[in-house]
C-alpha atoms as a PDB file:
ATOM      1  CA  UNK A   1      72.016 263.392 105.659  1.00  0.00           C
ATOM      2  CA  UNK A   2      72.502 260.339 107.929  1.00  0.00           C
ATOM      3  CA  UNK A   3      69.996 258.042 108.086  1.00  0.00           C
ATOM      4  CA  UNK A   4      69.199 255.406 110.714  1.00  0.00           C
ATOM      5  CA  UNK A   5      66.437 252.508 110.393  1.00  0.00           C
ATOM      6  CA  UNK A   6      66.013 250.760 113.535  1.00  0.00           C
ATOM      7  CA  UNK A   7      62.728 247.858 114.672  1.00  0.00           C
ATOM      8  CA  UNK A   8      60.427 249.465 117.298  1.00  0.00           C
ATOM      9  CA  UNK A   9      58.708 246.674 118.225  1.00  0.00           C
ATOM     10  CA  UNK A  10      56.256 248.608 121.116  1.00  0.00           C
ATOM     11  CA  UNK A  11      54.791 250.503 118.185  1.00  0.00           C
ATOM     12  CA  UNK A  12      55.087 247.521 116.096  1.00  0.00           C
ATOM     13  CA  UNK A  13      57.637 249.492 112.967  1.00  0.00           C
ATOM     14  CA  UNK A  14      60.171 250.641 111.221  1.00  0.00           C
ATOM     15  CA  UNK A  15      61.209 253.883 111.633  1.00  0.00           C
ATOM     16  CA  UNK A  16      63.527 255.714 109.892  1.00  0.00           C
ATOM     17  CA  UNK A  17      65.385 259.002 111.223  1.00  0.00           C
ATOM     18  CA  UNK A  18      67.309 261.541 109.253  1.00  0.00           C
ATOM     19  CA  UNK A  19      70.123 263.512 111.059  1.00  0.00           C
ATOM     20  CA  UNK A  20      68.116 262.331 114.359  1.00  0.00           C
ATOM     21  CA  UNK A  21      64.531 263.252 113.636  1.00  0.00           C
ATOM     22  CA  UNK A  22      61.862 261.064 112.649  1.00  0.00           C
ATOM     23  CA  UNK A  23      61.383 260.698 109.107  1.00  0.00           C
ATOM     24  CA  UNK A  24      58.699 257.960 108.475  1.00  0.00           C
ATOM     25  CA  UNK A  25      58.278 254.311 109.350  1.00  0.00           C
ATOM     26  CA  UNK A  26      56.603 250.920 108.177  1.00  0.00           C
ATOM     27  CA  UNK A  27      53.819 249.531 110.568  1.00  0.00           C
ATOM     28  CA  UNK A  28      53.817 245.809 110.485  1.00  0.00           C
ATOM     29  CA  UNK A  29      51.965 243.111 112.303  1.00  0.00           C
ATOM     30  CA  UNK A  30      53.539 239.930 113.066  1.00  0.00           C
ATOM     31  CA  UNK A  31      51.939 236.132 113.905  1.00  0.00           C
ATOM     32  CA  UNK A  32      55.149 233.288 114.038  1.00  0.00           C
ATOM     33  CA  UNK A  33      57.165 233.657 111.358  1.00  0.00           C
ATOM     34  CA  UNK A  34      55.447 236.311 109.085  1.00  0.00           C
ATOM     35  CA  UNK A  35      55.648 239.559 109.290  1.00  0.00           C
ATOM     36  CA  UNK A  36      52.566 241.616 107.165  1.00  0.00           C
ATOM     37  CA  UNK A  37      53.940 244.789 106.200  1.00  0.00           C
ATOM     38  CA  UNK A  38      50.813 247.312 106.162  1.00  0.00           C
ATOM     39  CA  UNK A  39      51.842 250.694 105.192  1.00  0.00           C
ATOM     40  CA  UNK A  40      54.851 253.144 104.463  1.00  0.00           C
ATOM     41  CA  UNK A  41      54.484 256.782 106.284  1.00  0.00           C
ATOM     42  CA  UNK A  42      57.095 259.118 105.110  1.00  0.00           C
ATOM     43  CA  UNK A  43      56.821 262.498 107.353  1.00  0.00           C
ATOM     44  CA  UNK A  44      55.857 266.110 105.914  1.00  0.00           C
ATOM     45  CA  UNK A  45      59.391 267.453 104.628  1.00  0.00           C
ATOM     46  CA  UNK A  46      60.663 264.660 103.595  1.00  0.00           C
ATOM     47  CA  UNK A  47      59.310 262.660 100.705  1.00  0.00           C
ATOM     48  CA  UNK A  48      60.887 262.771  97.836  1.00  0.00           C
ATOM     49  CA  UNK A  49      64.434 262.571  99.213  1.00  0.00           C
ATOM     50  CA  UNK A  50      64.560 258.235  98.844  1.00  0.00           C
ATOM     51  CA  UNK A  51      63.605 257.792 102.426  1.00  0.00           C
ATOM     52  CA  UNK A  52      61.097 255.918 101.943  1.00  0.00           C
ATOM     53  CA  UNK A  53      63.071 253.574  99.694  1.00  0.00           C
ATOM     54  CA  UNK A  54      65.673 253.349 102.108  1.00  0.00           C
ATOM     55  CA  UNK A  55      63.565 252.738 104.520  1.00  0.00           C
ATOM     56  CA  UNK A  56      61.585 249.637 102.776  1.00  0.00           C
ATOM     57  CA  UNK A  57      65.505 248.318 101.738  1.00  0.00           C
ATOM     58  CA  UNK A  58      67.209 248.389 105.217  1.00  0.00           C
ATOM     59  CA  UNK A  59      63.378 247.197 106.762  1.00  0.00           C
ATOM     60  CA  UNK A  60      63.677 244.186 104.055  1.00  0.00           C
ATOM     61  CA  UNK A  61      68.144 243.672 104.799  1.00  0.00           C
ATOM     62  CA  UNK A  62      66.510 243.045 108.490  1.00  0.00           C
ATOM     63  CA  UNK A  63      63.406 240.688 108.142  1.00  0.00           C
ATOM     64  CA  UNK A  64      65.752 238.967 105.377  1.00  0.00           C
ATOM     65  CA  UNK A  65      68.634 238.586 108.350  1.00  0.00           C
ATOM     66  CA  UNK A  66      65.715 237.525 111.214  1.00  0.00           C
ATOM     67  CA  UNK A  67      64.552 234.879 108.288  1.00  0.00           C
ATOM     68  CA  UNK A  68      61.035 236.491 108.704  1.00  0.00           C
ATOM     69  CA  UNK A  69      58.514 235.432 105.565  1.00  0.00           C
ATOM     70  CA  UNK A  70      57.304 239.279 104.214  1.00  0.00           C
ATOM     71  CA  UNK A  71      54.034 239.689 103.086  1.00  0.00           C
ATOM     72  CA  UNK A  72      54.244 243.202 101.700  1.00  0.00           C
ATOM     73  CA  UNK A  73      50.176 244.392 101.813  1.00  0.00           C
ATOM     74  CA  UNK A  74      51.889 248.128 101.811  1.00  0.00           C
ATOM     75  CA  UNK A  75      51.478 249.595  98.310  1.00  0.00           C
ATOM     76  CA  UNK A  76      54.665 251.430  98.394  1.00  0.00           C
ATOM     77  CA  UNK A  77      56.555 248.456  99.989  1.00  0.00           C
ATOM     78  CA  UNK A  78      55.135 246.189  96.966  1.00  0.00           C
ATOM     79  CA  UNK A  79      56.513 248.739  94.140  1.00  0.00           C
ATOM     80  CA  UNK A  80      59.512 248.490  95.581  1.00  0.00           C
ATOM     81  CA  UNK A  81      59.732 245.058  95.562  1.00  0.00           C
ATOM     82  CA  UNK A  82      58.344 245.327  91.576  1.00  0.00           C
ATOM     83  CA  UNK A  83      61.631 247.814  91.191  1.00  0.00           C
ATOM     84  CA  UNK A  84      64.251 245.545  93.013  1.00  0.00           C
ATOM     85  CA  UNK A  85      63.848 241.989  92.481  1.00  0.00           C
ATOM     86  CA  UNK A  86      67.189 240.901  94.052  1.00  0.00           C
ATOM     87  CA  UNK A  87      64.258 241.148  97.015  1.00  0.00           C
ATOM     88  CA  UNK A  88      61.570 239.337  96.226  1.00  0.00           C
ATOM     89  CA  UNK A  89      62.955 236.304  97.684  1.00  0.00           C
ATOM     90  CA  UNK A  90      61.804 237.513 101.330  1.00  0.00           C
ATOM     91  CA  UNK A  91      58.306 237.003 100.199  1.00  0.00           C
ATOM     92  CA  UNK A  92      57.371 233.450 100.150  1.00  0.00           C
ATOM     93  CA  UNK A  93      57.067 231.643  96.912  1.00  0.00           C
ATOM     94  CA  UNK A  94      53.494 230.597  97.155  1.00  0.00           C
ATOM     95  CA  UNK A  95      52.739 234.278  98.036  1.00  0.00           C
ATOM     96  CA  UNK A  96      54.413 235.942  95.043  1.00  0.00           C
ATOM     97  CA  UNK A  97      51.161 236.090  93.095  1.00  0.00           C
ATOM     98  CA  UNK A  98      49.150 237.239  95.385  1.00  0.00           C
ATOM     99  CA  UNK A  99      51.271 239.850  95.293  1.00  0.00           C
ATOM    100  CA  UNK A 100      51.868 240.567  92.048  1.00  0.00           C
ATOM    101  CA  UNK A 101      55.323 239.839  91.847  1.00  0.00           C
END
């Protein structure tokens, strides 16, 4: 399956597509230099297939490039952050514990 994240900034996401059809997507909401990241949708025949983990990873590679500050308010986006620390550092420091990480 070939997957493709790509920033739609009219509808203010993520999305993720699979072979070419829309798979899910992270809504965020952006003031300056921080981005809030507010929730992970992955679409009806595809969960469980780590979309929605590659998703949140190539969504983080990109804010991490842009130099964006992550505040992950997303549940899903958080737990992955919990799973794969080598991340974390998107989120600033004097967030962290707010977070939980």
């Amino acid at each position: 399956m070939h997957l493709q994240v790509a920033d739609n900034p009219d509808e203010q996401r993520y999305e993720i597509h699979a072979d070419g059809e829309l798979a899910g997507y992270v809504v965020y909401h952006r003031r300056g230099k921080r981005i809030a990241l507010n929730h992970t949708e992955i679409l009806d025949g595809f969960e469980g297939k780590g979309i929605g983990s590659a998703l949140v990873a190539r969504t983080l590679d990109d804010l991490r490039e842009r130099r964006l500050d992550v505040l992950p308010f997303c549940p899903f986006v958080r737990s992955f952050l919990g799973r794969h620390p080598e991340y974390v550092d998107v989120v600033p420091e004097d967030e962290r514990a707010r977070f939980g990480l």
